[in-house]
C-alpha atoms as a PDB file:
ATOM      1  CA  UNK A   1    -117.801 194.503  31.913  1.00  0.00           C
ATOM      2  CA  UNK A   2    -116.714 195.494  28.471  1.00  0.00           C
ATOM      3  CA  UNK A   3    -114.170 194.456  27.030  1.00  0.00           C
ATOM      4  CA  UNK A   4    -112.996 196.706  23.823  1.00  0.00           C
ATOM      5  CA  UNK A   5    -110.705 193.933  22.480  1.00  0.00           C
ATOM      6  CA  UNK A   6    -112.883 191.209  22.268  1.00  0.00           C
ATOM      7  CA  UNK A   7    -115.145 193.864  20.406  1.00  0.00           C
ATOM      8  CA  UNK A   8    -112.328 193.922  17.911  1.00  0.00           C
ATOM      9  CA  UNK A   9    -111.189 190.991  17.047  1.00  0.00           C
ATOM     10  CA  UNK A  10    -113.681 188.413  18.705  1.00  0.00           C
ATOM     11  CA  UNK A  11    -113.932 186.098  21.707  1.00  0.00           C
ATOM     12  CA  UNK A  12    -110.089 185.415  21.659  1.00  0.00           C
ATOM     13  CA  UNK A  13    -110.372 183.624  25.168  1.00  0.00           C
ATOM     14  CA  UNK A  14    -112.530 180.765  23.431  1.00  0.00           C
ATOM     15  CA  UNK A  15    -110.240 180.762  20.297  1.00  0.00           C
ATOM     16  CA  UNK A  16    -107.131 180.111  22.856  1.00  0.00           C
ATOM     17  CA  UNK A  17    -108.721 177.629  24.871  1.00  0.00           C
ATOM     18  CA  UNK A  18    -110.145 175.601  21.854  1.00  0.00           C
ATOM     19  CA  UNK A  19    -106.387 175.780  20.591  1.00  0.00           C
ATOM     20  CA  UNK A  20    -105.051 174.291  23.903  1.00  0.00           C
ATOM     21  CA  UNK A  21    -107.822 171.532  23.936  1.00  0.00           C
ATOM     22  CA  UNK A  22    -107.390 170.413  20.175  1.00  0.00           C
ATOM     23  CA  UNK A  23    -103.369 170.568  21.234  1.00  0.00           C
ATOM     24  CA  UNK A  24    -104.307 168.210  24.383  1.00  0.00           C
ATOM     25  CA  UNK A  25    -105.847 165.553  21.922  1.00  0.00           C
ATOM     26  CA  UNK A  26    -102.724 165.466  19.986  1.00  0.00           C
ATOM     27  CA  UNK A  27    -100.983 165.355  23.373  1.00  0.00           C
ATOM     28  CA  UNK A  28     -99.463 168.544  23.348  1.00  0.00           C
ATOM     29  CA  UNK A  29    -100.359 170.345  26.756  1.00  0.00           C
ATOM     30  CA  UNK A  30     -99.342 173.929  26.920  1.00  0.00           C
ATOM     31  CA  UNK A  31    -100.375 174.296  30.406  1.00  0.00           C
ATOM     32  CA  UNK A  32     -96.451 174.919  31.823  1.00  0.00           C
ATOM     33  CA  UNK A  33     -95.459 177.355  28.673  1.00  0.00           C
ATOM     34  CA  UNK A  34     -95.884 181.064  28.134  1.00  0.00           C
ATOM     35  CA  UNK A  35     -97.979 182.579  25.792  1.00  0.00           C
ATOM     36  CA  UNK A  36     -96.343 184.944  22.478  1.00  0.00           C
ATOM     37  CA  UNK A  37     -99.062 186.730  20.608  1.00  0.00           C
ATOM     38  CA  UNK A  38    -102.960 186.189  19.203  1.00  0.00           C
ATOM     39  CA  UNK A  39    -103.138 186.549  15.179  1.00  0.00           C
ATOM     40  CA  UNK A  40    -105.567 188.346  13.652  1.00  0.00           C
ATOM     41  CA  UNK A  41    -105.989 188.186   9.935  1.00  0.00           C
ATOM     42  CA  UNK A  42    -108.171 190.319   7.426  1.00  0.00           C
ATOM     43  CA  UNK A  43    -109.178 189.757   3.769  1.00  0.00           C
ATOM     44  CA  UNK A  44    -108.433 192.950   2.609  1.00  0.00           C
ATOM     45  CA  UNK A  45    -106.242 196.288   2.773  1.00  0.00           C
ATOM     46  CA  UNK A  46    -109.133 198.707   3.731  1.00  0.00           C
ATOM     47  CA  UNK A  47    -110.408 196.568   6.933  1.00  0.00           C
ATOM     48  CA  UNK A  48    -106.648 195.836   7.920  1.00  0.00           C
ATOM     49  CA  UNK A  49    -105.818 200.014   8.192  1.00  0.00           C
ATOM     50  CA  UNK A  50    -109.468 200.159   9.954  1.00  0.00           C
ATOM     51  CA  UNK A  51    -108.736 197.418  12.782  1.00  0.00           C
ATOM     52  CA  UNK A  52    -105.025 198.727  12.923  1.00  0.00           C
ATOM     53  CA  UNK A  53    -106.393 202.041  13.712  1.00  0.00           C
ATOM     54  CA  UNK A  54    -109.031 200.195  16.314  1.00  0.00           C
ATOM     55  CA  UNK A  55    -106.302 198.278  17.973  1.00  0.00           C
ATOM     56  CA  UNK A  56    -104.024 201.437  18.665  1.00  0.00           C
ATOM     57  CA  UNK A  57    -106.274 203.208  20.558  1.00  0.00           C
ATOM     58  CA  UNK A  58    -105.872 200.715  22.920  1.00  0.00           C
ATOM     59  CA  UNK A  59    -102.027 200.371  22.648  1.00  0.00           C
ATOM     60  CA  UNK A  60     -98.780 201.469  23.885  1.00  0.00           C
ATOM     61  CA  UNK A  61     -97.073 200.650  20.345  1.00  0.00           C
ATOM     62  CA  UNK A  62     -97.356 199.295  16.787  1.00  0.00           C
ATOM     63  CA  UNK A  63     -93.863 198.266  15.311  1.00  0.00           C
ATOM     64  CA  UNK A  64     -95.333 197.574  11.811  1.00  0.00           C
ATOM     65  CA  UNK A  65     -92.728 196.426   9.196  1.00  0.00           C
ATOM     66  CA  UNK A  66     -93.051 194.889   5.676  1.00  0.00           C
ATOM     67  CA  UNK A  67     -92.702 191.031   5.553  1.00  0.00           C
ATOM     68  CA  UNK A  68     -93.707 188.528   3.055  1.00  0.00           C
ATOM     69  CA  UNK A  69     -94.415 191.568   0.567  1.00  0.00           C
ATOM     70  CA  UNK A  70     -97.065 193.403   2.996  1.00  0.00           C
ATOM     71  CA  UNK A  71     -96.968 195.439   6.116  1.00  0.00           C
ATOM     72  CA  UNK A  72     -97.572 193.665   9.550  1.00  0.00           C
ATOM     73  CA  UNK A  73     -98.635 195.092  12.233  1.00  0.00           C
ATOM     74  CA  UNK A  74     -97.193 194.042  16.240  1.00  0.00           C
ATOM     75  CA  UNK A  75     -99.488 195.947  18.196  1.00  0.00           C
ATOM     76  CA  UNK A  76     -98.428 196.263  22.136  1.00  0.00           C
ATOM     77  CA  UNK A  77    -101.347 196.570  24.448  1.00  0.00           C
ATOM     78  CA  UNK A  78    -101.648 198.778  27.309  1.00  0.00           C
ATOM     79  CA  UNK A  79    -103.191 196.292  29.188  1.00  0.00           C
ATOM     80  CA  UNK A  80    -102.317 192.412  28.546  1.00  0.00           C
ATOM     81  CA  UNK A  81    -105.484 190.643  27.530  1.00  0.00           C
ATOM     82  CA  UNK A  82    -105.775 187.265  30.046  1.00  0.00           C
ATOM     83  CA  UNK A  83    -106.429 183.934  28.442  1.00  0.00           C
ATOM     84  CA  UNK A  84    -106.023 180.506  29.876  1.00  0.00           C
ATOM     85  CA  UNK A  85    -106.014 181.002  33.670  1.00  0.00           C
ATOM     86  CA  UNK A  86    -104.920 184.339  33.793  1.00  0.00           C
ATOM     87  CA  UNK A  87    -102.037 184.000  30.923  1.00  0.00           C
ATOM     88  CA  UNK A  88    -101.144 187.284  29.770  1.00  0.00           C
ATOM     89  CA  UNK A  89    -101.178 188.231  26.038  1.00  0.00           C
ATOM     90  CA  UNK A  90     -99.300 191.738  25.308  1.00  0.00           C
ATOM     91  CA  UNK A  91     -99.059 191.233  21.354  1.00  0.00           C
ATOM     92  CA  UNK A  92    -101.584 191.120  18.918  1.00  0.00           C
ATOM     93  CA  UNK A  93    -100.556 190.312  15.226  1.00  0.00           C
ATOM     94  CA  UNK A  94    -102.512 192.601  12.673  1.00  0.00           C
ATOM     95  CA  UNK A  95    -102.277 190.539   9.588  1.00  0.00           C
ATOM     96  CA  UNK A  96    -103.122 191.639   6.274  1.00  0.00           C
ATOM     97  CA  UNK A  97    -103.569 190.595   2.172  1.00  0.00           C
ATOM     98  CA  UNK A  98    -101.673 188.782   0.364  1.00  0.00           C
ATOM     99  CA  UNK A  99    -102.052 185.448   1.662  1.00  0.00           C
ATOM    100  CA  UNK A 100     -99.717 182.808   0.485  1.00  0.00           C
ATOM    101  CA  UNK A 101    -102.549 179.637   0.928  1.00  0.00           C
ATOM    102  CA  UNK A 102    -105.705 179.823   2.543  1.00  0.00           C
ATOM    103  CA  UNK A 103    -105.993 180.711   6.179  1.00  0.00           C
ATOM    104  CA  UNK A 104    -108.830 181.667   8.698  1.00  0.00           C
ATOM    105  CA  UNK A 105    -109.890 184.691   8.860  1.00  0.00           C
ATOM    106  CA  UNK A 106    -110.447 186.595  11.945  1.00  0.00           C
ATOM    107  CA  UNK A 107    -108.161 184.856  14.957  1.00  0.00           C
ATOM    108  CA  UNK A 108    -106.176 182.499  12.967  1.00  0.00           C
ATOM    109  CA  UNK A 109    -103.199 181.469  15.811  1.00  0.00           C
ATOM    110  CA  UNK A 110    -101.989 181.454  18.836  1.00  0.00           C
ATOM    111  CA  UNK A 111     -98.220 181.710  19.768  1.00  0.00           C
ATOM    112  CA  UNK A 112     -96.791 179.604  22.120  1.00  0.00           C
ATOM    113  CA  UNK A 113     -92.837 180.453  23.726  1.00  0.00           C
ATOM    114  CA  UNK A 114     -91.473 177.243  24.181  1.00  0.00           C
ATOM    115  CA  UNK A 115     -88.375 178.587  25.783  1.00  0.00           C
ATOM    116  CA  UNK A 116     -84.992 176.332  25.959  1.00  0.00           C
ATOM    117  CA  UNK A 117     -86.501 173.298  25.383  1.00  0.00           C
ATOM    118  CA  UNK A 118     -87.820 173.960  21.688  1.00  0.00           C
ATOM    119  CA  UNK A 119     -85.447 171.598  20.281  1.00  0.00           C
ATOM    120  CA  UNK A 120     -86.980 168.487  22.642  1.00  0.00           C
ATOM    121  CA  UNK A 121     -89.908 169.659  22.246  1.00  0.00           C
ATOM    122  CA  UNK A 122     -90.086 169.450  18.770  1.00  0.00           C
ATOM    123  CA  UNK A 123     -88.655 166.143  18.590  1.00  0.00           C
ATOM    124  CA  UNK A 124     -90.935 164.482  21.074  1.00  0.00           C
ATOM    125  CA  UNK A 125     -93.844 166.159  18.925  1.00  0.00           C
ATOM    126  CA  UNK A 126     -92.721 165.926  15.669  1.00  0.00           C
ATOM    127  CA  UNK A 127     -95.434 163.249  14.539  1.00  0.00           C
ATOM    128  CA  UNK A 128     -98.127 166.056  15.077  1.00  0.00           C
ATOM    129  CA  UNK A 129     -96.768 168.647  13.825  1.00  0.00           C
ATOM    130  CA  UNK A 130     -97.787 169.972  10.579  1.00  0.00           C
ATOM    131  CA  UNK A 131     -94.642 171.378   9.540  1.00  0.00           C
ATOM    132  CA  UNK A 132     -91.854 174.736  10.216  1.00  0.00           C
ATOM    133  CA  UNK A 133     -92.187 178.005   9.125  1.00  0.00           C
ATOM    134  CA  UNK A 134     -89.806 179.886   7.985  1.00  0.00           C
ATOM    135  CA  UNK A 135     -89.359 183.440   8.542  1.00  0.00           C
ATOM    136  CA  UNK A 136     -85.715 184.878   7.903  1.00  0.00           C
ATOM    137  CA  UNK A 137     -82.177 184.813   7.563  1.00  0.00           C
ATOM    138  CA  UNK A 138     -82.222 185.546  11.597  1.00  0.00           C
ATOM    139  CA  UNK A 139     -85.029 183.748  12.861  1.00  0.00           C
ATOM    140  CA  UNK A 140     -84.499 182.217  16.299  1.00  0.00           C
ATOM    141  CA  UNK A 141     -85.248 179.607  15.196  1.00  0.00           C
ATOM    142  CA  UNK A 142     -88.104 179.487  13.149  1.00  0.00           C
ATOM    143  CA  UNK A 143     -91.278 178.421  14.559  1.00  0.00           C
ATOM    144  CA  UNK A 144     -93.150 175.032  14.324  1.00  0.00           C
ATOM    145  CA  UNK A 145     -96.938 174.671  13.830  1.00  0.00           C
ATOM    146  CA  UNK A 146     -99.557 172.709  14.043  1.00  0.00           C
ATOM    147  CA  UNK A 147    -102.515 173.176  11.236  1.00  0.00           C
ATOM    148  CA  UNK A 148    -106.034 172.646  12.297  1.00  0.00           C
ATOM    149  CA  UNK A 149    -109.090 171.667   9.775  1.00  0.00           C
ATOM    150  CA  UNK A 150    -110.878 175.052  10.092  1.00  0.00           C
ATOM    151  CA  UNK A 151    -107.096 176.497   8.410  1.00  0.00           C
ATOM    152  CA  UNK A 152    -106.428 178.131  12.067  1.00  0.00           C
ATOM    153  CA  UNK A 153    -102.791 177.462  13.566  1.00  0.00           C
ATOM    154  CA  UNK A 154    -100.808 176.881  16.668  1.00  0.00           C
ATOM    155  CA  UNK A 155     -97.107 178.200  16.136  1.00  0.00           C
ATOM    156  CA  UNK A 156     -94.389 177.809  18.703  1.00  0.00           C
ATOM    157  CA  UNK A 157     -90.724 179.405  19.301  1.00  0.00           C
ATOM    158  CA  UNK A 158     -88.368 179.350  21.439  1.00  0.00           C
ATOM    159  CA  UNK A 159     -88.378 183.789  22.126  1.00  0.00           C
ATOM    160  CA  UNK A 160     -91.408 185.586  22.236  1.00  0.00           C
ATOM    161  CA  UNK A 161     -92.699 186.898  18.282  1.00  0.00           C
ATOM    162  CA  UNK A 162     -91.449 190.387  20.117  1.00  0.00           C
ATOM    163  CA  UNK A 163     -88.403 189.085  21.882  1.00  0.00           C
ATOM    164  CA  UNK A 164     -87.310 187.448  18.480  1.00  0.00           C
ATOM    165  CA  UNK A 165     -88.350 190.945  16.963  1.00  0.00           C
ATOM    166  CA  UNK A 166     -86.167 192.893  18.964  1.00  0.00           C
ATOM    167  CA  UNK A 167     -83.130 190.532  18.920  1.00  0.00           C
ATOM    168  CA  UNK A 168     -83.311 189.993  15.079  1.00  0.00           C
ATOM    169  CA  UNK A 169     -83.955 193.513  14.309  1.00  0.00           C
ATOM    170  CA  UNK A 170     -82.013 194.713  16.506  1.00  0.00           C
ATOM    171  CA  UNK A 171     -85.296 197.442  17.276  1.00  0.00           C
ATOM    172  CA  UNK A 172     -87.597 198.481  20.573  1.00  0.00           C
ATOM    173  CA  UNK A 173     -91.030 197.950  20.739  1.00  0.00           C
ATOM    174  CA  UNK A 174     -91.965 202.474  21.543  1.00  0.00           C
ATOM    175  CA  UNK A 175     -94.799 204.963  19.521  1.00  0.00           C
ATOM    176  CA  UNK A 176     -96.439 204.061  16.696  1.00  0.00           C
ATOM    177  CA  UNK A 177     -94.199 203.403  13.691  1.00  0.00           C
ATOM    178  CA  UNK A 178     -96.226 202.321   9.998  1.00  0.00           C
ATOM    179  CA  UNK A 179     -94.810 201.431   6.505  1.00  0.00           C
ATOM    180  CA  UNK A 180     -95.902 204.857   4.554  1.00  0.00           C
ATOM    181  CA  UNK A 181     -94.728 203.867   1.106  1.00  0.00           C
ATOM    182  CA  UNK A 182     -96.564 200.707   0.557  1.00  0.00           C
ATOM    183  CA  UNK A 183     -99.078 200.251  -2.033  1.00  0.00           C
ATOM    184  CA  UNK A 184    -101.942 197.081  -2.370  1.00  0.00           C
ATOM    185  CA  UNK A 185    -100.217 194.717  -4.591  1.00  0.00           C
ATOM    186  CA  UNK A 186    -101.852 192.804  -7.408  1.00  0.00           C
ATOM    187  CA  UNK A 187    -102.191 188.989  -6.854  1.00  0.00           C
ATOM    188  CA  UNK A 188    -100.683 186.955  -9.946  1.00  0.00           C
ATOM    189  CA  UNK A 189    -101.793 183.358  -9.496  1.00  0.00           C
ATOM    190  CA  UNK A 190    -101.524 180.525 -11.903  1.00  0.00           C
ATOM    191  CA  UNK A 191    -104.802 181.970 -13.493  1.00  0.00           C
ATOM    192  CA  UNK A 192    -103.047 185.380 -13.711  1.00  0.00           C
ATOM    193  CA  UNK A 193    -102.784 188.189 -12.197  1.00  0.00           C
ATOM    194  CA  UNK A 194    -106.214 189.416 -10.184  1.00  0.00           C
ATOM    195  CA  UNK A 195    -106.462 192.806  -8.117  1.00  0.00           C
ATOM    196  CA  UNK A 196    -106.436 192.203  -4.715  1.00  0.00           C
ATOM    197  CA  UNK A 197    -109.398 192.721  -3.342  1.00  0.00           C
ATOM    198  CA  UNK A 198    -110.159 196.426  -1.497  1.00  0.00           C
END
């Protein structure tokens, strides 16, 4: 049976369950927690408006908003992709250029809702985790992470990258809403500044 999502962005059912497995050896089991979002990153402007475009045909919503300098893109599916034993995935994060550090391209992490027990969680953990990242004044809190060698990710919160959405924001997830006044940036580096790549 096709599946139009996995045309899209890849097999994201064997990027989740090699996330949970390289979390198991660093025993972290995610077995009893539910799931946020997928990421999905792109190296440049012109394939981020293309896959944004791709993903919305098959969604309910798209609350995009500027962070970090660039438009993001939460896209809500109309039907919740299944990973892990039937774990339902609603979200997919569209992410585009710049990029702070080097990431993965293509799937790049999987979000994990903790729930009430972040703050034990992250204590019994700590010694694998790679580090916190933070994402705002409002953030709820901000999530933890674990870094893998290939530069994909694992984050954790305690609300759902939507539920935190809404609460911070104070906004509903409904239509398709884009950032129309946004132009590619230029990239200034310790080498200087380079055009971003389009």
């Amino acid at each position: 049976m096709a599946d139009p999502i996995e045309d899209i962005i890849g097999d994201y059912r064997a990027f989740a369950a090699q996330q949970r497995d390289r979390l198991a050896t660093r025993g972290i089991d995610i077995s009893q927690f539910q799931l946020s979002h997928l990421a999905y990153r792109v190296p440049e402007w012109d394939e981020y408006v293309h896959v944004r475009s791709l993903l919305e045909r098959h969604a309910v919503a798209n609350r995009e908003n500027v962070w970090n300098g660039r438009p993001i893109s939460l896209i809500v599916l109309t039907q919740p992709l299944e990973v892990l034993d039937a774990q339902p995935v609603s979200l997919i994060e569209l992410i585009p250029p710049v990029h702070q550090r080097v990431y993965k391209m293509g799937l790049e992490h999987l979000g994990v809702v903790v729930g009430d027990t972040f703050d034990t969680f992250v204590e019994a953990h700590k010694p694998v985790l790679t580090g916190q990242q933070f994402q705002g004044p409002n953030s709820t809190p901000d999530p933890v992470y674990v870094l893998f060698e290939d530069f994909t990710h694992v984050k954790f919160y305690r609300l759902s990258l939507r539920a935190s959405v809404e609460l911070d924001a104070g906004v509903t997830f409904h239509g398709f809403q884009h950032v129309d006044d946004w132009v590619p940036q230029r990239l200034v580096t310790a080498t200087g500044p380079n055009p971003l790549p389009r």
